[in-house]
C-alpha atoms as a PDB file:
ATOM      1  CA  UNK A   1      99.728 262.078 133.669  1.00  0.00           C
ATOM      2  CA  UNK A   2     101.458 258.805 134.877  1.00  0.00           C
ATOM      3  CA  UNK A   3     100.400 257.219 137.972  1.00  0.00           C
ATOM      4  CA  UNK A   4     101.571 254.929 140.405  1.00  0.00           C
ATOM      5  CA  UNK A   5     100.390 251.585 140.287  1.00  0.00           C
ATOM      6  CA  UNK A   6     100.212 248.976 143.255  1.00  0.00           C
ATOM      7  CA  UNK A   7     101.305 245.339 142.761  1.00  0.00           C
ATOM      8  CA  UNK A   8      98.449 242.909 143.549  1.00  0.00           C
ATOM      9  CA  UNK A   9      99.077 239.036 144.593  1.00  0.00           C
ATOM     10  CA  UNK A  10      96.611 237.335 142.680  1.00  0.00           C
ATOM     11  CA  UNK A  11      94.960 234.452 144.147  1.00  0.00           C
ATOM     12  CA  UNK A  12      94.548 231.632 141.305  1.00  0.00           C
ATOM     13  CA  UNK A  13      90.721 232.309 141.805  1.00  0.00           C
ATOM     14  CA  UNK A  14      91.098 235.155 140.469  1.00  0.00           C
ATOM     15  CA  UNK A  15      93.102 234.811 138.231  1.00  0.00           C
ATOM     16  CA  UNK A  16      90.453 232.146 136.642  1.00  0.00           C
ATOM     17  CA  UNK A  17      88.001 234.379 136.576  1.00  0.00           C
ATOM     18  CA  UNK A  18      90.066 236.330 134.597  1.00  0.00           C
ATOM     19  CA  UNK A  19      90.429 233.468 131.884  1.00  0.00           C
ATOM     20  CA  UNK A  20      93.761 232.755 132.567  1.00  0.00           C
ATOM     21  CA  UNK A  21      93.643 229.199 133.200  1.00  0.00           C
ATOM     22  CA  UNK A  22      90.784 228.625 130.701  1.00  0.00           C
ATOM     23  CA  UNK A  23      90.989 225.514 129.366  1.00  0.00           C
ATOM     24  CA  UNK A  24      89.789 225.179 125.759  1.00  0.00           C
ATOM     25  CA  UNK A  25      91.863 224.321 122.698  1.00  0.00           C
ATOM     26  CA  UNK A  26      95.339 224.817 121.988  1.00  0.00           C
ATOM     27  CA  UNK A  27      97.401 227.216 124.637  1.00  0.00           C
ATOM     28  CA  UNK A  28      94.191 227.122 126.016  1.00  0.00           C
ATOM     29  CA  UNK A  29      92.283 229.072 122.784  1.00  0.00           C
ATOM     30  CA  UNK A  30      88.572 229.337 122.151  1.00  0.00           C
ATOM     31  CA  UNK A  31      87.323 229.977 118.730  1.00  0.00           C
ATOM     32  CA  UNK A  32      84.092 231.836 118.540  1.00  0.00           C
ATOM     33  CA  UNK A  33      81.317 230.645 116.150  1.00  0.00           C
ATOM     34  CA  UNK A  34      82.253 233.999 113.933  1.00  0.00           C
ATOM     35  CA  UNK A  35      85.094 232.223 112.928  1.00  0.00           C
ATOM     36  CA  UNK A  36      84.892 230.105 109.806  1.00  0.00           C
ATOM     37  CA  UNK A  37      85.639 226.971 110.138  1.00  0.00           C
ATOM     38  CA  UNK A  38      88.596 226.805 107.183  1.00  0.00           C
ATOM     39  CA  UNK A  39      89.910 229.654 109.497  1.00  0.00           C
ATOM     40  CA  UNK A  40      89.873 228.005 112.492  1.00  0.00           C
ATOM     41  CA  UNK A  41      91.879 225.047 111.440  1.00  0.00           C
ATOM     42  CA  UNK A  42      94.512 227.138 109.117  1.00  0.00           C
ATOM     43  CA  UNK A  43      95.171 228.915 112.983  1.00  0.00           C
ATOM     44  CA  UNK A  44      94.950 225.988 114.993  1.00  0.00           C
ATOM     45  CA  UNK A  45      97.812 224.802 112.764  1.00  0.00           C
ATOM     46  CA  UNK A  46      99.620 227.741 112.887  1.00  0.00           C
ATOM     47  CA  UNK A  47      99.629 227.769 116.764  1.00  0.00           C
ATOM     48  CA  UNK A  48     100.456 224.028 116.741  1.00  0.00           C
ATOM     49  CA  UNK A  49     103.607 225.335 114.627  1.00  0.00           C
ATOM     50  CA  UNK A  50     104.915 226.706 117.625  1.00  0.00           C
ATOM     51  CA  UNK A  51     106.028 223.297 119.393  1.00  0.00           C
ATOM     52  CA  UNK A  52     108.255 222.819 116.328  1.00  0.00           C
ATOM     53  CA  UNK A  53     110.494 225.775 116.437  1.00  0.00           C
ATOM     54  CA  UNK A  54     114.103 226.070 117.531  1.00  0.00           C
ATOM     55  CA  UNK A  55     115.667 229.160 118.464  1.00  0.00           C
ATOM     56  CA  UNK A  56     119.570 229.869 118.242  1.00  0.00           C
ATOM     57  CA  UNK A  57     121.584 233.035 118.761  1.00  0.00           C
ATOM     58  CA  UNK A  58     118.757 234.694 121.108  1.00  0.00           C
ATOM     59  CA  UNK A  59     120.141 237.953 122.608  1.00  0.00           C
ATOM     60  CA  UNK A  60     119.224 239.274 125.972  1.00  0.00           C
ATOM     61  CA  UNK A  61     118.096 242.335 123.919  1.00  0.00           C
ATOM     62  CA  UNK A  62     115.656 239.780 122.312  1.00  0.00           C
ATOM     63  CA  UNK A  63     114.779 238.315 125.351  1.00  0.00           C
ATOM     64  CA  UNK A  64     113.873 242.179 126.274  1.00  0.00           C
ATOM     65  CA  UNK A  65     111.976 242.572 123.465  1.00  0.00           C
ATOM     66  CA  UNK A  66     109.313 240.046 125.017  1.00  0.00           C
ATOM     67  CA  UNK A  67     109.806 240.037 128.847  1.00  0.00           C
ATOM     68  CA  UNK A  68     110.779 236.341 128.657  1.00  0.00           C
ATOM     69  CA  UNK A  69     114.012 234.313 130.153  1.00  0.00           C
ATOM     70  CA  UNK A  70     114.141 232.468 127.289  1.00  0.00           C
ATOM     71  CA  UNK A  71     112.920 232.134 123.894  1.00  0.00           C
ATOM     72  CA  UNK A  72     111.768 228.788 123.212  1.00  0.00           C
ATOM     73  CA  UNK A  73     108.755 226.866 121.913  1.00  0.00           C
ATOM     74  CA  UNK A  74     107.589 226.537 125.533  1.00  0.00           C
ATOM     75  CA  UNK A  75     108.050 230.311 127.083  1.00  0.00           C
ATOM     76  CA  UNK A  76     106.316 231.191 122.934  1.00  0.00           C
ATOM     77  CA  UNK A  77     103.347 228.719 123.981  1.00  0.00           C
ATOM     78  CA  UNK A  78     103.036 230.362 127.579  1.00  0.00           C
ATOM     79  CA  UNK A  79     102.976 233.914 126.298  1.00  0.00           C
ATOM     80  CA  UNK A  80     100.076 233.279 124.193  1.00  0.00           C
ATOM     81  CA  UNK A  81      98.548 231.171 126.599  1.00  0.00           C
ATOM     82  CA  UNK A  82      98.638 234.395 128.973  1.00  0.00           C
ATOM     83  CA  UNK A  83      97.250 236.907 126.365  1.00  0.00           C
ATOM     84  CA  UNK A  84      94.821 235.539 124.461  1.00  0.00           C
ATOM     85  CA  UNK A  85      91.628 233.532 125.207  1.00  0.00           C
ATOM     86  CA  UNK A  86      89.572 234.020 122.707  1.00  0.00           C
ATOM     87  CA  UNK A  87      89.480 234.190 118.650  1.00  0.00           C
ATOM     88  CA  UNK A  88      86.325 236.159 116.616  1.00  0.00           C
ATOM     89  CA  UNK A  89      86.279 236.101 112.846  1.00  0.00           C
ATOM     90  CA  UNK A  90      85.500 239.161 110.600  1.00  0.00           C
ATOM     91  CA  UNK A  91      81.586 238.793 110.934  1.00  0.00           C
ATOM     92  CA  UNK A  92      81.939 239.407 114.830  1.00  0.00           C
ATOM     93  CA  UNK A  93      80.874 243.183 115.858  1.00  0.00           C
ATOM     94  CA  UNK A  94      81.486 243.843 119.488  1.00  0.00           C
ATOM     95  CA  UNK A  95      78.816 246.625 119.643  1.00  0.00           C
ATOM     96  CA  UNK A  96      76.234 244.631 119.140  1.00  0.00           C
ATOM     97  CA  UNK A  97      77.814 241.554 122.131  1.00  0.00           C
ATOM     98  CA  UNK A  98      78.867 244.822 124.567  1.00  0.00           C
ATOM     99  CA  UNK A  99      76.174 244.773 127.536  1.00  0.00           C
ATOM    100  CA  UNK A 100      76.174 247.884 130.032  1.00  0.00           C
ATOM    101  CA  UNK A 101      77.830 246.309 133.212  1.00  0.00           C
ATOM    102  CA  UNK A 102      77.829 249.784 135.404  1.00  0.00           C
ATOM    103  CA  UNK A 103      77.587 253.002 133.670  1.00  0.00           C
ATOM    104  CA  UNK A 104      79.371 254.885 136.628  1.00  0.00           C
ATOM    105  CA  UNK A 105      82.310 253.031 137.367  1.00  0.00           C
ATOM    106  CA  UNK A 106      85.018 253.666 139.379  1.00  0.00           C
ATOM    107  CA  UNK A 107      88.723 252.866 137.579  1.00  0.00           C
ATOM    108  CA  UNK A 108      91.035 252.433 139.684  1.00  0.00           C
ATOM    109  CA  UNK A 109      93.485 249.792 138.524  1.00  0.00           C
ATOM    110  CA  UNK A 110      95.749 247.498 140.301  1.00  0.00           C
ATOM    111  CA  UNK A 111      98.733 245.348 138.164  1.00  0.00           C
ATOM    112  CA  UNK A 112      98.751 241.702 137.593  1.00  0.00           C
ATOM    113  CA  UNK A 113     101.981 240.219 139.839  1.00  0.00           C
ATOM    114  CA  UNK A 114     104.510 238.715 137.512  1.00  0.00           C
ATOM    115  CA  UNK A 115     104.217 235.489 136.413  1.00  0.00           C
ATOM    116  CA  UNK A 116     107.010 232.737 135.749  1.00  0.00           C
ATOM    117  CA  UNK A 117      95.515 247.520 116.307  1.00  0.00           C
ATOM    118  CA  UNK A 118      98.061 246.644 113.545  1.00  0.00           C
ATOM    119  CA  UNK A 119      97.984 248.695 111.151  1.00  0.00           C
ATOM    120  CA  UNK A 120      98.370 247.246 107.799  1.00  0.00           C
ATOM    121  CA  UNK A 121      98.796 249.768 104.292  1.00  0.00           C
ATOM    122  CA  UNK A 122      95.710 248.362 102.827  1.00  0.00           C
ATOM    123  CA  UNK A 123      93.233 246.311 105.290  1.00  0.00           C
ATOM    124  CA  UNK A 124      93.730 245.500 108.928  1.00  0.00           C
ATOM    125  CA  UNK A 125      94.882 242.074 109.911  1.00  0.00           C
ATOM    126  CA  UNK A 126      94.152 241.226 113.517  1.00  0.00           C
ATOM    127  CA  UNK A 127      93.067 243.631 116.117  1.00  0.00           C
ATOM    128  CA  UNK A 128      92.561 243.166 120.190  1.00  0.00           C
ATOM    129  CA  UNK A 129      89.120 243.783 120.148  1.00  0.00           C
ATOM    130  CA  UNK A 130      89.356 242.965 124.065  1.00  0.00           C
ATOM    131  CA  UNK A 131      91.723 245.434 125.110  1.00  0.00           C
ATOM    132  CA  UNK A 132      89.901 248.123 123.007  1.00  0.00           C
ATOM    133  CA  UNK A 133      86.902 247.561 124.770  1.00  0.00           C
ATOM    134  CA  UNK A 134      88.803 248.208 127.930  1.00  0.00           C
ATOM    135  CA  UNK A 135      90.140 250.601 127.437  1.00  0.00           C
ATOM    136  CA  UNK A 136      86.788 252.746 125.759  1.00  0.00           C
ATOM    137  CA  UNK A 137      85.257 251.587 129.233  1.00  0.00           C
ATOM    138  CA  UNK A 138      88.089 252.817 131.057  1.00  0.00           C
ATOM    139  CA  UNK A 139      88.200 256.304 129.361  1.00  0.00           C
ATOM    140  CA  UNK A 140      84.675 256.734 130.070  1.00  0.00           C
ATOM    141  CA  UNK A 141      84.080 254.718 133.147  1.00  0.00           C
ATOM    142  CA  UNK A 142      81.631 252.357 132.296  1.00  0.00           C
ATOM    143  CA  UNK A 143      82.084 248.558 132.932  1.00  0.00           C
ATOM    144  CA  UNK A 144      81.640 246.431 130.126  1.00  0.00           C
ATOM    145  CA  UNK A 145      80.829 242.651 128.683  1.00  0.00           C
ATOM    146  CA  UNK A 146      81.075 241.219 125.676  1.00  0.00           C
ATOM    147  CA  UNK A 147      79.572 237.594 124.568  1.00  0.00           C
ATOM    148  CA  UNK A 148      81.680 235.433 123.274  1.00  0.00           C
ATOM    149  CA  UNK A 149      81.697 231.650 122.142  1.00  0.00           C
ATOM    150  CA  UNK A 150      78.750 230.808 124.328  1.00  0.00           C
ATOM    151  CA  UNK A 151      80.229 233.436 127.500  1.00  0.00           C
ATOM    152  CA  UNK A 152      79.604 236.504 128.514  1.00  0.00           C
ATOM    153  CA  UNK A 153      82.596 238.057 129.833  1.00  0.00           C
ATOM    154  CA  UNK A 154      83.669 240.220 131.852  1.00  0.00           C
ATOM    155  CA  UNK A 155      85.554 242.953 130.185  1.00  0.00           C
ATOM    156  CA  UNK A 156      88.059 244.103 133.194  1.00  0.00           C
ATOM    157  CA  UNK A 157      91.514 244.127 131.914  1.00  0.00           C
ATOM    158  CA  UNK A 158      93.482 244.531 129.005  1.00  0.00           C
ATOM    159  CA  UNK A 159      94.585 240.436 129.314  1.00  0.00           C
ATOM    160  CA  UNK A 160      90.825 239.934 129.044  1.00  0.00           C
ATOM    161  CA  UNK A 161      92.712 238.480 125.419  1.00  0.00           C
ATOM    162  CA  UNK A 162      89.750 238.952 122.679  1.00  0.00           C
ATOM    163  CA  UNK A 163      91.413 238.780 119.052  1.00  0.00           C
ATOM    164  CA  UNK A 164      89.749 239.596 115.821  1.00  0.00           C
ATOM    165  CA  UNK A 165      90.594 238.469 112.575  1.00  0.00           C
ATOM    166  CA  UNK A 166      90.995 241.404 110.239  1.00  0.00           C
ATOM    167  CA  UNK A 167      90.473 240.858 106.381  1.00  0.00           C
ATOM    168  CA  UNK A 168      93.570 241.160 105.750  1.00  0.00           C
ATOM    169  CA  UNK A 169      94.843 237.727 107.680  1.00  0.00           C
ATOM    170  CA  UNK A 170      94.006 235.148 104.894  1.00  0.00           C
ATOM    171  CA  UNK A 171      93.127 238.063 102.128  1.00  0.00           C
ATOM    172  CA  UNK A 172      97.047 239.673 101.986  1.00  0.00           C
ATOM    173  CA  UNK A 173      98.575 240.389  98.435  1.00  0.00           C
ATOM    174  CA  UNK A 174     101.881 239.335 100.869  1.00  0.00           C
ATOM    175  CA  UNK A 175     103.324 235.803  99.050  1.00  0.00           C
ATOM    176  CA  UNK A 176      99.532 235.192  96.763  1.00  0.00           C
ATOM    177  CA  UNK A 177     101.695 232.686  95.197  1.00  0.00           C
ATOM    178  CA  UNK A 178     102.039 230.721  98.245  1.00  0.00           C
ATOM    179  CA  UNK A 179      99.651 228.290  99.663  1.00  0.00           C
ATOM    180  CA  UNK A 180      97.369 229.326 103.266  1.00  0.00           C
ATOM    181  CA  UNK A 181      99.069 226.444 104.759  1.00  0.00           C
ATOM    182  CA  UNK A 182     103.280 227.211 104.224  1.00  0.00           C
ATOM    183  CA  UNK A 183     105.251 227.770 106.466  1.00  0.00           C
ATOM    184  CA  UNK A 184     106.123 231.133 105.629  1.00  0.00           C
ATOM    185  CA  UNK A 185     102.237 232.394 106.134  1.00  0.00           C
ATOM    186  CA  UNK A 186     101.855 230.450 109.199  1.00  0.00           C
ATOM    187  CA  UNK A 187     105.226 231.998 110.491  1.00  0.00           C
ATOM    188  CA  UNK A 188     103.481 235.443 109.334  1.00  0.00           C
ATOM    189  CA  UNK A 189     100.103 235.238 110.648  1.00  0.00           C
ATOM    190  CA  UNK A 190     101.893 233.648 113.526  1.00  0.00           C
ATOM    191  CA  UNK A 191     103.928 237.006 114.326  1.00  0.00           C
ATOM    192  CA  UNK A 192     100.515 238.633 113.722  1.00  0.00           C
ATOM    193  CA  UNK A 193      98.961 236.901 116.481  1.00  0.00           C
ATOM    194  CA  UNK A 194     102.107 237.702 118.605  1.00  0.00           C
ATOM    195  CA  UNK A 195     102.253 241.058 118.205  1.00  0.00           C
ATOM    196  CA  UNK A 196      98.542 241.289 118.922  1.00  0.00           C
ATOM    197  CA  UNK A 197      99.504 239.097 122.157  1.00  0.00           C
ATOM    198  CA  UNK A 198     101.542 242.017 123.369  1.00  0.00           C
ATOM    199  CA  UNK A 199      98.363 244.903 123.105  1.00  0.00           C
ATOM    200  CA  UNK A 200      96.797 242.635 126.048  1.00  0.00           C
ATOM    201  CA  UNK A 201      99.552 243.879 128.752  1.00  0.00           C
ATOM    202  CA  UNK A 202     100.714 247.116 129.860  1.00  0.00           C
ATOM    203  CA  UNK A 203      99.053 249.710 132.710  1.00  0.00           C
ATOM    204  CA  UNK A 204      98.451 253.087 133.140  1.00  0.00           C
ATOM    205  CA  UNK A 205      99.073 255.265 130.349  1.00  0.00           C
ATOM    206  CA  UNK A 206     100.554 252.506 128.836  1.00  0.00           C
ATOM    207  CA  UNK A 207      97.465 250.205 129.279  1.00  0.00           C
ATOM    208  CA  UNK A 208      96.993 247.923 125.880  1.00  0.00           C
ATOM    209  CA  UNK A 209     100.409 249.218 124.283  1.00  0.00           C
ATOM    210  CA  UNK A 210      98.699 251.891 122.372  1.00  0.00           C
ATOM    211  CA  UNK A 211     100.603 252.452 119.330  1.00  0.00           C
ATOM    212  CA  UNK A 212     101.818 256.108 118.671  1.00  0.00           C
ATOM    213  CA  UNK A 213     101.399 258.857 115.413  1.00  0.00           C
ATOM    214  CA  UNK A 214     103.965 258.440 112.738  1.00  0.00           C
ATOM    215  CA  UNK A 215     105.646 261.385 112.095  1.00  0.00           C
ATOM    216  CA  UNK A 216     107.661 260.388 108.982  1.00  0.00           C
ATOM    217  CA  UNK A 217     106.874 257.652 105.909  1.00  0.00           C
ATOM    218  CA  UNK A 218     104.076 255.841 104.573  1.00  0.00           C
ATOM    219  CA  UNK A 219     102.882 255.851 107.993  1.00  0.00           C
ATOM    220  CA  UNK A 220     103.244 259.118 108.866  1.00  0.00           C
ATOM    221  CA  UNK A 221      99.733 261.340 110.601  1.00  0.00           C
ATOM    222  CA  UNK A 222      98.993 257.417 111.164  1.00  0.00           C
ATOM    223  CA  UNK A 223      99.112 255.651 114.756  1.00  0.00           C
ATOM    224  CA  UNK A 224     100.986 252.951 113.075  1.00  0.00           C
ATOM    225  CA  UNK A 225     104.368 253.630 115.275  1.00  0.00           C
ATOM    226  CA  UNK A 226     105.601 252.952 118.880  1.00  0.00           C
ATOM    227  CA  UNK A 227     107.513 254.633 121.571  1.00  0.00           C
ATOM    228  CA  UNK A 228     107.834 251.097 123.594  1.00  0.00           C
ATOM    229  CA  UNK A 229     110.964 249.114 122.988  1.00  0.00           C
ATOM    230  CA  UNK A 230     109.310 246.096 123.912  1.00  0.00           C
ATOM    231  CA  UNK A 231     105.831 247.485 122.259  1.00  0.00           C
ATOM    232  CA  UNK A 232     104.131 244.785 119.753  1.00  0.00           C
ATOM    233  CA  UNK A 233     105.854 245.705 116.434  1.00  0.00           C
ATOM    234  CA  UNK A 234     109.676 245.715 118.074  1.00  0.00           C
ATOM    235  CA  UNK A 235     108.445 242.286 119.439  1.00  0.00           C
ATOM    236  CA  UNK A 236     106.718 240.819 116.375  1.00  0.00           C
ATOM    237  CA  UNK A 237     110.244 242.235 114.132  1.00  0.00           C
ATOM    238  CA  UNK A 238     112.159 240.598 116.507  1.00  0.00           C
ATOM    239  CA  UNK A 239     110.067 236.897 116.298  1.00  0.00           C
ATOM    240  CA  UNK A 240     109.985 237.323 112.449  1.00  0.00           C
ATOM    241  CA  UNK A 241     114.109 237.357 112.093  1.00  0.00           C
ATOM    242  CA  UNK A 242     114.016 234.363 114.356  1.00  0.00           C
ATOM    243  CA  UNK A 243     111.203 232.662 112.287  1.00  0.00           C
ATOM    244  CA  UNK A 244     113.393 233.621 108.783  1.00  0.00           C
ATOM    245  CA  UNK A 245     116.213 231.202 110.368  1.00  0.00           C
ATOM    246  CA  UNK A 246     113.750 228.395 110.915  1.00  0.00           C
ATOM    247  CA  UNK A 247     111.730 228.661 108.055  1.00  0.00           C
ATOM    248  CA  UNK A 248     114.584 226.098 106.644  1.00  0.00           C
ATOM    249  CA  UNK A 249     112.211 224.873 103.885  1.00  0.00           C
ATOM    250  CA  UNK A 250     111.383 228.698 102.425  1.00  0.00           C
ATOM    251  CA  UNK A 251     111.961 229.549  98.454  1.00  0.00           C
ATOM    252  CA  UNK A 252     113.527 232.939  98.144  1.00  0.00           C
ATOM    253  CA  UNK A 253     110.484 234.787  97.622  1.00  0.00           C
ATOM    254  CA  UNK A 254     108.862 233.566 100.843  1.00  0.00           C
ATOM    255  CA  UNK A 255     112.147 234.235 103.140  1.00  0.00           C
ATOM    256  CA  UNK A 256     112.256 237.777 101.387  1.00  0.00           C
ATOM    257  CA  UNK A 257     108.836 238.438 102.506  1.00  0.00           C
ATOM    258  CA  UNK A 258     109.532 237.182 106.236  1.00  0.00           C
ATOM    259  CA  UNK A 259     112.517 239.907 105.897  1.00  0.00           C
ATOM    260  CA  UNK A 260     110.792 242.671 104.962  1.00  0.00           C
ATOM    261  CA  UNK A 261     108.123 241.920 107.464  1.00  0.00           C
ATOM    262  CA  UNK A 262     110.292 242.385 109.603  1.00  0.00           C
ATOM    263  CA  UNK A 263     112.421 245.329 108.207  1.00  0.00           C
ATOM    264  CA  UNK A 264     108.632 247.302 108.094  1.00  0.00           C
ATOM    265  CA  UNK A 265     107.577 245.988 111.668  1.00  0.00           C
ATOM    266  CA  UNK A 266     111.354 247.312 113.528  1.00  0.00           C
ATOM    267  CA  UNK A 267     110.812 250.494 111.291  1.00  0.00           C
ATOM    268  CA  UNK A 268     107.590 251.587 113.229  1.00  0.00           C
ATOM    269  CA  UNK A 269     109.932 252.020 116.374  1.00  0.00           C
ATOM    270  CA  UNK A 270     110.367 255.756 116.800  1.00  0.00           C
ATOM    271  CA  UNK A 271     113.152 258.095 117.911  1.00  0.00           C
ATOM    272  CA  UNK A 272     113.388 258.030 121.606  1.00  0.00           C
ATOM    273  CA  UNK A 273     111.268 254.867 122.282  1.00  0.00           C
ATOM    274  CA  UNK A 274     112.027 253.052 126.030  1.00  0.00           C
ATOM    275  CA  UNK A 275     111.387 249.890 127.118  1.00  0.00           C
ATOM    276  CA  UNK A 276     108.068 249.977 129.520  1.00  0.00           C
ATOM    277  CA  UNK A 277     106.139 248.011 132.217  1.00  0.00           C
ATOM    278  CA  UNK A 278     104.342 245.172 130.395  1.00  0.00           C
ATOM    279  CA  UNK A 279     102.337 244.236 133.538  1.00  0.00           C
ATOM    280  CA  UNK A 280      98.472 244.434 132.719  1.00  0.00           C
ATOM    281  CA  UNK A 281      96.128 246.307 134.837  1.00  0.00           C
ATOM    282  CA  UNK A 282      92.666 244.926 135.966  1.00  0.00           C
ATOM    283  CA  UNK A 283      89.726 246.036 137.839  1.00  0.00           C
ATOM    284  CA  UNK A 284      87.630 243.970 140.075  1.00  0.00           C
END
């Protein structure tokens, strides 16, 4: 059942504690220990990628896509900056960091104010281990926390922006023949980390971006799909045929796989799909 959900102003305390203005690495980024440390610098070059790019013929159905006024290397850096905090590697299991906050707690959301799981065929890539967590809390109304690089945080919206690298990030059969450090698997992992970005917002039913069954395809029986028209694969397909223009540089094999990145991530869009509230929920 959809509910009604109040608009909160947000007083930059807050907002702090919610690790929005944390101020670690690049776009503000904090790599947990779990992270290896080849890893950490293949990403922290990816993300530093960003500042380079140039977009041309954006769309204001683009600009939908994302919830942005622009597309540029600035409003790209700001969006992660928003959504994720934190990076765990493989190793990191978030059963074994979850602490018991309050086992009978009361959900009752509010929505940030505005501000100005992928599924892979063979292994998973990234996932939003934060939001997840929320979200089990939520559905069973227990508060949790989780420690991470050094913190133990609290675990009360889906922007709490936990990410954690799947095997399939730096493992994928997708362009072997290409080094870690192109520019076509930065521009890749980079849409990853994007479309992860986008499972941090949303409220209600809609809390995390959930991604919906398949009913049709490789996919289908699989929650691999999405009813949102601004959900994290229509987003991440719409980034990867902006990165294919600027990935000037590219042989043909590595712009064909940027293409049918892009072709598989706009597929997952079922019939029907509307564009929803991206505003996260929290709890205090």
């Amino acid at each position: 059942m959809l509910k009604r959900w109040g608009i909160l102003i947000i007083a930059p305390f807050l907002l702090s504690s919610c690790g929005l203005f944390n101020k670690d690495g690049i776009y503000n980024i904090t790599f947990d220990s779990s992270v290896p440390d080849e890893q950490k610098e293949l990403l922290t070059q990816d993300l530093e990628v960003i500042e380079s790019l140039n977009f041309s013929g954006v769309s204001s159905d683009d600009l939908d896509k994302i919830d942005l006024p622009e597309l540029s290397s600035n409003s790209l850096g700001n969006f992660l900056k928003e959504r994720i905090r934190y990076i765990v590697g493989e190793s990191y299991d978030a059963d074994t960091k979850r602490t018991i906050v309050s086992s009978s707690y009361n959900y009752n959301p509010s929505v940030f104010a505005s501000f100005s799981s992928p599924f892979d065929r063979i292994v998973t890539v990234m996932t939003n281990t934060g939001s997840s967590v929320y979200l089990a809390g939520k559905k069973s109304n227990v508060l949790y926390s989780l420690d991470v690089a050094d913190e133990n945080i609290l675990i009360n919206t889906t922007r709490v922006g936990i990410i954690k690298i799947g095997e399939g990030l730096f493992s994928s059969t997708k362009l072997k023949s290409s080094s870690s450090s192109s520019l076509a698997r930065r521009l890749l992992r980079l849409s990853t980390l994007f479309h992860e970005a986008r499972h941090s917002d949303g409220n209600g039913s809609n809390a995390g971006f959930p991604h919906t069954k398949c009913t049709y395809g490789d996919f289908a029986g699989y929650y691999a799909c999405e009813s949102n028209t601004n959900g994290p694969y229509n987003l991440e397909a719409m980034l990867l045929r902006h990165f294919y223009r600027a990935c000037s540089n590219c042989n043909e094999t590595e712009l064909s796989a940027i293409q049918l990145a892009a072709s598989d991530a706009a597929s997952r869009l079922v019939y029907g799909a509307v564009k929803r509230n991206s505003q996260p929920e929290f709890v205090r």
